[in-house]
PDB file of N, CA and C in Angstrom:
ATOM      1  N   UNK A   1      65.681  61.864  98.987  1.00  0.00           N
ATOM      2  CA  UNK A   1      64.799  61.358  97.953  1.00  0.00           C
ATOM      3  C   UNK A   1      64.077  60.117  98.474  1.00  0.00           C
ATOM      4  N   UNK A   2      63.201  59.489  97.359  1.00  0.00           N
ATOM      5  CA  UNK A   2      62.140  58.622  97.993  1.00  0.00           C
ATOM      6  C   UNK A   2      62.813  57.147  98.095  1.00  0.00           C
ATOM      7  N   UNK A   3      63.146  56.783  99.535  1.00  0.00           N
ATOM      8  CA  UNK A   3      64.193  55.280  99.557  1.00  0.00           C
ATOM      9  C   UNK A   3      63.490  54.400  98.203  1.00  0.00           C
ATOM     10  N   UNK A   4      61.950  54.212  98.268  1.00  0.00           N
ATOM     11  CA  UNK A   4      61.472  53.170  96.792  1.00  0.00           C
ATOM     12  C   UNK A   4      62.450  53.507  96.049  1.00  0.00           C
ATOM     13  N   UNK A   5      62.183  55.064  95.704  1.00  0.00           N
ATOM     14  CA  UNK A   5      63.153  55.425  94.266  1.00  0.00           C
ATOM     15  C   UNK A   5      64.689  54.704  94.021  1.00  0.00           C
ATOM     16  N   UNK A   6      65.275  55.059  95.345  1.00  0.00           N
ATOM     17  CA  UNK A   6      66.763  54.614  95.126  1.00  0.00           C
ATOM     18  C   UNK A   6      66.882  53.406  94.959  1.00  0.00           C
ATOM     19  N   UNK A   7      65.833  52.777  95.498  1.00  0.00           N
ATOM     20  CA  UNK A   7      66.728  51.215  95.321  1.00  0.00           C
ATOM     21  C   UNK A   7      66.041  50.459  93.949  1.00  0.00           C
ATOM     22  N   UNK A   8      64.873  50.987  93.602  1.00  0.00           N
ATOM     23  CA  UNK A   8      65.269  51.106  91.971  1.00  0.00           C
ATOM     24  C   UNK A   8      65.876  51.227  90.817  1.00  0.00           C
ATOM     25  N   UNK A   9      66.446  52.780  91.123  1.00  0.00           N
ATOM     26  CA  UNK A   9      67.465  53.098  90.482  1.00  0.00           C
ATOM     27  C   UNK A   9      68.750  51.889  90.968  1.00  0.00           C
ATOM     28  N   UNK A  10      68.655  51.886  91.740  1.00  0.00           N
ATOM     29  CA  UNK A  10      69.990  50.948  92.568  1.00  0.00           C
ATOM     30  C   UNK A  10      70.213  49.518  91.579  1.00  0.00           C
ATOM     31  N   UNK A  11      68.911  49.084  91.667  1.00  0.00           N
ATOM     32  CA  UNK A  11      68.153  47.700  90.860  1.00  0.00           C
ATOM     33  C   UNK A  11      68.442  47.959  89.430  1.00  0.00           C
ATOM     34  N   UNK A  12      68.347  48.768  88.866  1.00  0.00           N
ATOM     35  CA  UNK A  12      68.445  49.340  87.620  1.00  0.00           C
ATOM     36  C   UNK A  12      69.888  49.287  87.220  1.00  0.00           C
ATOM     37  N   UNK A  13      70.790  49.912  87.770  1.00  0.00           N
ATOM     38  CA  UNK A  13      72.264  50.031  87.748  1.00  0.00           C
ATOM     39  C   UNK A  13      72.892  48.371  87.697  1.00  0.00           C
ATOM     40  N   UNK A  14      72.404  47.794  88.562  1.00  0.00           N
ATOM     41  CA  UNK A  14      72.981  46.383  89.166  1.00  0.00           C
ATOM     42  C   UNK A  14      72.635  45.528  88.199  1.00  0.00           C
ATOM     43  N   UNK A  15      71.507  45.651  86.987  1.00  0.00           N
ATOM     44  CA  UNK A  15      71.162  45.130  86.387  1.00  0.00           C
ATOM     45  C   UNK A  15      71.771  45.421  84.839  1.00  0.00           C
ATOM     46  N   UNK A  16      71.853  46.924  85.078  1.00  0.00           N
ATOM     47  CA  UNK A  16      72.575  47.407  83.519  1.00  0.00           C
ATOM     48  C   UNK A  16      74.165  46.663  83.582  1.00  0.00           C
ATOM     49  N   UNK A  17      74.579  46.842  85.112  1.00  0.00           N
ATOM     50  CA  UNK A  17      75.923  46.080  85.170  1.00  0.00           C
ATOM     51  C   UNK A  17      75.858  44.723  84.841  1.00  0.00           C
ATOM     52  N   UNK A  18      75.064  43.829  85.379  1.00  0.00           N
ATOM     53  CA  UNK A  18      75.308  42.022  84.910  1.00  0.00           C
ATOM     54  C   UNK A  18      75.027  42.164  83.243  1.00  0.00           C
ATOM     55  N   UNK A  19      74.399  42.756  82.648  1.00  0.00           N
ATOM     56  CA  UNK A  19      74.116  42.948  81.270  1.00  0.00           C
ATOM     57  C   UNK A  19      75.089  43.399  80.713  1.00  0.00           C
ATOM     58  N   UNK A  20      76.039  43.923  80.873  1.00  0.00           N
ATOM     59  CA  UNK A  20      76.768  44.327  79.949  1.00  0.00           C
ATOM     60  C   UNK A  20      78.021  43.529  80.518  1.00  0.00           C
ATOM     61  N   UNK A  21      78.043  42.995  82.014  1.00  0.00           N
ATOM     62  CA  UNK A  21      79.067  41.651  81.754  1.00  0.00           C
ATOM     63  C   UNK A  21      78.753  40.125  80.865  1.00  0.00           C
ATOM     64  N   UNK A  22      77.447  40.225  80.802  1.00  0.00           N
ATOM     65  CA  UNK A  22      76.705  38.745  80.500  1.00  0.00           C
ATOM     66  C   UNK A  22      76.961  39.374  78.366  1.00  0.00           C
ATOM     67  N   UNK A  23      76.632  40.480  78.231  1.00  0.00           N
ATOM     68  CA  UNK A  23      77.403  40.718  76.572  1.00  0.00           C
ATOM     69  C   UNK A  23      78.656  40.430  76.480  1.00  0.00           C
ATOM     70  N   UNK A  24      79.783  41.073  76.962  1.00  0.00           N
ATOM     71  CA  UNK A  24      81.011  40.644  76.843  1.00  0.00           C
ATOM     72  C   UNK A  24      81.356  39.089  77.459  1.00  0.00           C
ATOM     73  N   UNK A  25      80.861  38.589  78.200  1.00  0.00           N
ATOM     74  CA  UNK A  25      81.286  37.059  77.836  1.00  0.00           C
ATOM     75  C   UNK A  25      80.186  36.611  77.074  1.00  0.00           C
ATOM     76  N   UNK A  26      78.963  36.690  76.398  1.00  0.00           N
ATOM     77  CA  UNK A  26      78.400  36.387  74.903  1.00  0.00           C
ATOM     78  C   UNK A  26      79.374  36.575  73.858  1.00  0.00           C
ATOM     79  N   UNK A  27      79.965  37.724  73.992  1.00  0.00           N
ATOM     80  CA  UNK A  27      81.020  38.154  72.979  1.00  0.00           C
ATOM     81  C   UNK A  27      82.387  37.533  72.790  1.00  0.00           C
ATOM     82  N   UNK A  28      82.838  37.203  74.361  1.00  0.00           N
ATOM     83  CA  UNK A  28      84.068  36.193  74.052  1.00  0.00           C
ATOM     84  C   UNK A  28      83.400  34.931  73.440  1.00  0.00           C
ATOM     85  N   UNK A  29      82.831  34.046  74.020  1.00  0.00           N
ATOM     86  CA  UNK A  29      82.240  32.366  74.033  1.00  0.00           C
ATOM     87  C   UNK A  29      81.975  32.631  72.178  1.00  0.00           C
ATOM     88  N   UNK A  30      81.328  34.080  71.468  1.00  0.00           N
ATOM     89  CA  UNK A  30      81.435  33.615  70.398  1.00  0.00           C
ATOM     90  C   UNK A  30      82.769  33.842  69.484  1.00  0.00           C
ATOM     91  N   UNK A  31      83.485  34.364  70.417  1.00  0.00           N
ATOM     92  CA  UNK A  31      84.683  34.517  69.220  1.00  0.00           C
ATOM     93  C   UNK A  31      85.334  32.892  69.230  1.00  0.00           C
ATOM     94  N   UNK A  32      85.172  32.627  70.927  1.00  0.00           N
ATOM     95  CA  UNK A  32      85.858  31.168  70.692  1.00  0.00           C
ATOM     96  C   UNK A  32      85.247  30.117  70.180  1.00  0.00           C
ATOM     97  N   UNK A  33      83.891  29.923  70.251  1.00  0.00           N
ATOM     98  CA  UNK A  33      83.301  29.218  68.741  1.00  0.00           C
ATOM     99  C   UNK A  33      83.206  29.223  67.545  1.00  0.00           C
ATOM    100  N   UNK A  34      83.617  30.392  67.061  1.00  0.00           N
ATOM    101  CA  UNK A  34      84.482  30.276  66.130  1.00  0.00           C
ATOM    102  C   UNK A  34      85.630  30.370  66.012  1.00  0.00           C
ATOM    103  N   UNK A  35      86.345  30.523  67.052  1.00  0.00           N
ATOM    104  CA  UNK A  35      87.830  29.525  66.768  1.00  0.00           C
ATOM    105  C   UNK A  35      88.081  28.068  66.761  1.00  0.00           C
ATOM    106  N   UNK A  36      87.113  27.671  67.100  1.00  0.00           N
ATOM    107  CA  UNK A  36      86.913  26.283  67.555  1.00  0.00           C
ATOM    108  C   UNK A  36      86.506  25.585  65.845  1.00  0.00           C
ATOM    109  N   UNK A  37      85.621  26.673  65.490  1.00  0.00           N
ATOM    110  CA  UNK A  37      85.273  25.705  64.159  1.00  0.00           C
ATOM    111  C   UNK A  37      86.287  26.254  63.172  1.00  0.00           C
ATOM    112  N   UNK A  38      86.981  27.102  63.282  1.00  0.00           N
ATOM    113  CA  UNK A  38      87.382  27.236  62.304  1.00  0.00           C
ATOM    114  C   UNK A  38      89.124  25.946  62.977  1.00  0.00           C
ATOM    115  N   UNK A  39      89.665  26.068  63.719  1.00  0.00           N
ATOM    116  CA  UNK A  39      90.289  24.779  64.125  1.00  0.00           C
ATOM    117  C   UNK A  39      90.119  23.420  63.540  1.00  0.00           C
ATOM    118  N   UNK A  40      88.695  23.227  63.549  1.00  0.00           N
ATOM    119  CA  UNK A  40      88.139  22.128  63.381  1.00  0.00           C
ATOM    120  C   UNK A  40      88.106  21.920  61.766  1.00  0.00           C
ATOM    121  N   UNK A  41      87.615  23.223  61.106  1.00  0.00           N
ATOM    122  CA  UNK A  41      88.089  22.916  58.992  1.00  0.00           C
ATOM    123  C   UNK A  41      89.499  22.472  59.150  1.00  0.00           C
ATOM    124  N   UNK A  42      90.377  23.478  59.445  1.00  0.00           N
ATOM    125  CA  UNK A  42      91.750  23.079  59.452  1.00  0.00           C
ATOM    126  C   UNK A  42      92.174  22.032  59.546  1.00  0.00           C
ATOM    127  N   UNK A  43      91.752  21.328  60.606  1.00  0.00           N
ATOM    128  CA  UNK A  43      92.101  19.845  60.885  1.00  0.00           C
ATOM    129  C   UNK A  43      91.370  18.908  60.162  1.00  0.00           C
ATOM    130  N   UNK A  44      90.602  19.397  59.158  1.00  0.00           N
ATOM    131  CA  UNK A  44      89.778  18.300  58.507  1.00  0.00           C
ATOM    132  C   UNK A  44      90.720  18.334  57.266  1.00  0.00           C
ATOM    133  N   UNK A  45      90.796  19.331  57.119  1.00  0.00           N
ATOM    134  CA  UNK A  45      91.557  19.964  55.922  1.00  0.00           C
ATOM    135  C   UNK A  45      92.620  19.314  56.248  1.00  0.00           C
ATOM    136  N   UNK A  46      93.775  19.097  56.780  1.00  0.00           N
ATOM    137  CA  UNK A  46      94.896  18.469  57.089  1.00  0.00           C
ATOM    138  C   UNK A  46      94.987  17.194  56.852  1.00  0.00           C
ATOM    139  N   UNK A  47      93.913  16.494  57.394  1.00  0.00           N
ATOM    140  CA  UNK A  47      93.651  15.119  57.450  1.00  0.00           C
ATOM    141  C   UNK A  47      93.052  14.568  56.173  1.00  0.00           C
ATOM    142  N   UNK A  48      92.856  15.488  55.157  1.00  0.00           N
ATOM    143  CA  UNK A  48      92.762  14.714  53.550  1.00  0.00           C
ATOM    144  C   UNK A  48      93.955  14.735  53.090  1.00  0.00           C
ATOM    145  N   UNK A  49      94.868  15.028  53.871  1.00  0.00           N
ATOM    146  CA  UNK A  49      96.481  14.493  52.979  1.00  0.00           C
ATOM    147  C   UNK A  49      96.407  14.834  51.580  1.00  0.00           C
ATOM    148  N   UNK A  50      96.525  16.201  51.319  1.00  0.00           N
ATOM    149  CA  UNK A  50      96.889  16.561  49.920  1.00  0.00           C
ATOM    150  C   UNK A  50      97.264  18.092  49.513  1.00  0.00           C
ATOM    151  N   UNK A  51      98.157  17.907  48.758  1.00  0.00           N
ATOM    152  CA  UNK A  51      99.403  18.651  48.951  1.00  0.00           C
ATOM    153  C   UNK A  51      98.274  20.695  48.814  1.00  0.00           C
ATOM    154  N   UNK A  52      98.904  21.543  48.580  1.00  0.00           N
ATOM    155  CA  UNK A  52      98.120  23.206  48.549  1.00  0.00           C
ATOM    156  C   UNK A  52      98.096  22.751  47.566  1.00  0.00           C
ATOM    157  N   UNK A  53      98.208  22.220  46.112  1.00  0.00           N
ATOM    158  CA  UNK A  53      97.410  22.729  45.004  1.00  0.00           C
ATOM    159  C   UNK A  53      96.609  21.904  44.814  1.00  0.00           C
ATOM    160  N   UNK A  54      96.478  20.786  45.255  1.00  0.00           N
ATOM    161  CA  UNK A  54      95.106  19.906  45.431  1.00  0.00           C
ATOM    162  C   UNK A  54      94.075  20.358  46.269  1.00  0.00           C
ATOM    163  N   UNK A  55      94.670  21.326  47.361  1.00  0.00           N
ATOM    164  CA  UNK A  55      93.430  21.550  48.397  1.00  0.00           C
ATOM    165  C   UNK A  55      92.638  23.188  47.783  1.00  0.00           C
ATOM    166  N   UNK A  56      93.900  23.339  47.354  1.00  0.00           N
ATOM    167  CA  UNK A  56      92.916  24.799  46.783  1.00  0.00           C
ATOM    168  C   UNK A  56      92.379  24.152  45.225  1.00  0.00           C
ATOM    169  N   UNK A  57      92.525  23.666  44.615  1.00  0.00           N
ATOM    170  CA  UNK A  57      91.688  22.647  43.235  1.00  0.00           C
ATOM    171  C   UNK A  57      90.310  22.813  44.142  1.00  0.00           C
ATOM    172  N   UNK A  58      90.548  21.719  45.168  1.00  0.00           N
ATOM    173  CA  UNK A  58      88.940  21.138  46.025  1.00  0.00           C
ATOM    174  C   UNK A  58      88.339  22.020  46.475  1.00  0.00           C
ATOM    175  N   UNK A  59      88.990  23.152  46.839  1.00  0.00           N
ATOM    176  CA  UNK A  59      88.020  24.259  47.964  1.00  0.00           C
ATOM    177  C   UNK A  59      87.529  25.029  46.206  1.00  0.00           C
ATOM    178  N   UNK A  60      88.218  25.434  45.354  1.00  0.00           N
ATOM    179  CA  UNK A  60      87.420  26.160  44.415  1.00  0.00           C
ATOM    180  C   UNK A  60      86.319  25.337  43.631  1.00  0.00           C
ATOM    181  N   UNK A  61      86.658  23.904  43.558  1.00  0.00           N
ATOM    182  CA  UNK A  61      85.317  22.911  43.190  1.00  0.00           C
ATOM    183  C   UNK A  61      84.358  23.041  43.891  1.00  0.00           C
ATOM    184  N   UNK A  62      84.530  23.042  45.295  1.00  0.00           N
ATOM    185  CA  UNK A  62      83.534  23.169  46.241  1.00  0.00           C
ATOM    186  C   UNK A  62      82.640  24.467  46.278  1.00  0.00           C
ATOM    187  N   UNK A  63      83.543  25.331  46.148  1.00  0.00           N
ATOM    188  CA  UNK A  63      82.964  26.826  45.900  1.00  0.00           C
ATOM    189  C   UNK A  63      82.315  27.034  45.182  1.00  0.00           C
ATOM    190  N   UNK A  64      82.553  26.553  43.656  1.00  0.00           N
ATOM    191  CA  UNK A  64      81.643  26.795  42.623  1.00  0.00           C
ATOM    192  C   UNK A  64      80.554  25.646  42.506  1.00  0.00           C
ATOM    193  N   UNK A  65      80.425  24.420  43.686  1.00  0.00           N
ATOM    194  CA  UNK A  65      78.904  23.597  43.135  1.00  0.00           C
ATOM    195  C   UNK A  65      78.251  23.606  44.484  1.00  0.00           C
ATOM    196  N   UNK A  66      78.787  24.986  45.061  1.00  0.00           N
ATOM    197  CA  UNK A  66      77.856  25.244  45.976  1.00  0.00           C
ATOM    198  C   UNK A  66      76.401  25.547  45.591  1.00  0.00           C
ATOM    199  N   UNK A  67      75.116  25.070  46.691  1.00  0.00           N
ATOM    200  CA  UNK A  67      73.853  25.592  45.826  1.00  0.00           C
ATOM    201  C   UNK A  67      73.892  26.991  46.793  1.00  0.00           C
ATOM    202  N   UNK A  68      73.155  27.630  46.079  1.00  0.00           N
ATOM    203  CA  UNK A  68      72.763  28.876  46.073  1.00  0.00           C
ATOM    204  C   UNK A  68      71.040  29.229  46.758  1.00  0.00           C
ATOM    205  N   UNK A  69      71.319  29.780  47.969  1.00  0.00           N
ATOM    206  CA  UNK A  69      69.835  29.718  48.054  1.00  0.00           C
ATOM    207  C   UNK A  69      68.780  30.076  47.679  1.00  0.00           C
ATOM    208  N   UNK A  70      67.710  29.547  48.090  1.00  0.00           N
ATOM    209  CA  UNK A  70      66.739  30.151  47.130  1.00  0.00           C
ATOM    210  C   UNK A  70      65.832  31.510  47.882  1.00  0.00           C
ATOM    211  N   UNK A  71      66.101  32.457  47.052  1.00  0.00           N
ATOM    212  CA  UNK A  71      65.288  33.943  47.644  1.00  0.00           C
ATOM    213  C   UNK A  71      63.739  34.321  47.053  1.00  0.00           C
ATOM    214  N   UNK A  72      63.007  33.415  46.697  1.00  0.00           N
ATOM    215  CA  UNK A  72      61.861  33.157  46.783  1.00  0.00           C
ATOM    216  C   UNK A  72      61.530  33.425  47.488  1.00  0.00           C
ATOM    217  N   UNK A  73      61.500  32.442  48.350  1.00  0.00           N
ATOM    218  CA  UNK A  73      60.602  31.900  49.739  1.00  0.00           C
ATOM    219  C   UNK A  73      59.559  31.237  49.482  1.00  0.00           C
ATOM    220  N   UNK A  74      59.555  30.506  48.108  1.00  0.00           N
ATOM    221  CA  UNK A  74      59.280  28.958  48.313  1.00  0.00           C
ATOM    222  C   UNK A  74      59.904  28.063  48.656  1.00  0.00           C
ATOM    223  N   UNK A  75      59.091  26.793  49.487  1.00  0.00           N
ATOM    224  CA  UNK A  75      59.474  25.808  49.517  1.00  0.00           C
ATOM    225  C   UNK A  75      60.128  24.700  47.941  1.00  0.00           C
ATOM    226  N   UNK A  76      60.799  23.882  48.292  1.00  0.00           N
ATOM    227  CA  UNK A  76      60.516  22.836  46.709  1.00  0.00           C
ATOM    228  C   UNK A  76      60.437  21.615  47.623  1.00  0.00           C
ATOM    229  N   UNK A  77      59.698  20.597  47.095  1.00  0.00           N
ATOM    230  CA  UNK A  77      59.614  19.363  48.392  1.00  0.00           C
ATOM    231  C   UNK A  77      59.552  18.494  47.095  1.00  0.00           C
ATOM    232  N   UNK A  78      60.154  17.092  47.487  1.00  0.00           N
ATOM    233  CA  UNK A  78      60.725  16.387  46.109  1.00  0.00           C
ATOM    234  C   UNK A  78      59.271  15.380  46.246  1.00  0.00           C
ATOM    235  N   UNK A  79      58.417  15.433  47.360  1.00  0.00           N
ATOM    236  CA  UNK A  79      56.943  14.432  47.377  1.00  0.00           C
ATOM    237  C   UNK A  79      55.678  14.772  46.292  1.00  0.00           C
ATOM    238  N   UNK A  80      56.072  13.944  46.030  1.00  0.00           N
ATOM    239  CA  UNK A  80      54.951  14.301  44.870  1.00  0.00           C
ATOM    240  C   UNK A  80      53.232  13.978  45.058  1.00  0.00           C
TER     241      UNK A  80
END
């Protein structure tokens, strides 16, 4: 066959290979960023010193005065 051809194809292969190593470590680095943050609530969480029924009180306060976004897709800008 035509040597151009092969080392195309060759180029092609070598390239599908770093790509699908360069996904799977995309894929680890994000699992461990989020282990990392989720580490990081935990330890925040720890460090307000207060006992499980105070912390689950706060996380369901928190939950419910969460804002909600807006699915408009307006802006609101407080400048008048």
């Amino acid at each position: 066959m035509n040597p151009k051809y092969e080392k195309v194809c060759a180029e092609i292969a070598k390239i599908e290979k770093k790509d699908e190593d360069l996904q799977e470590k995309l894929k680890e680095l994000r699992s461990k960023k989020t282990e990392m943050e989720n580490l990081e609530i935990i330890n925040t969480v720890r460090a307000m010193v207060m006992d499980k029924d105070q912390i689950m009180a706060f996380l369901s306060t928190m939950k419910g005065s969460a804002k909600q976004p807006d699915m408009t897709g307006t802006e609101v800008s407080d400048h008048a």
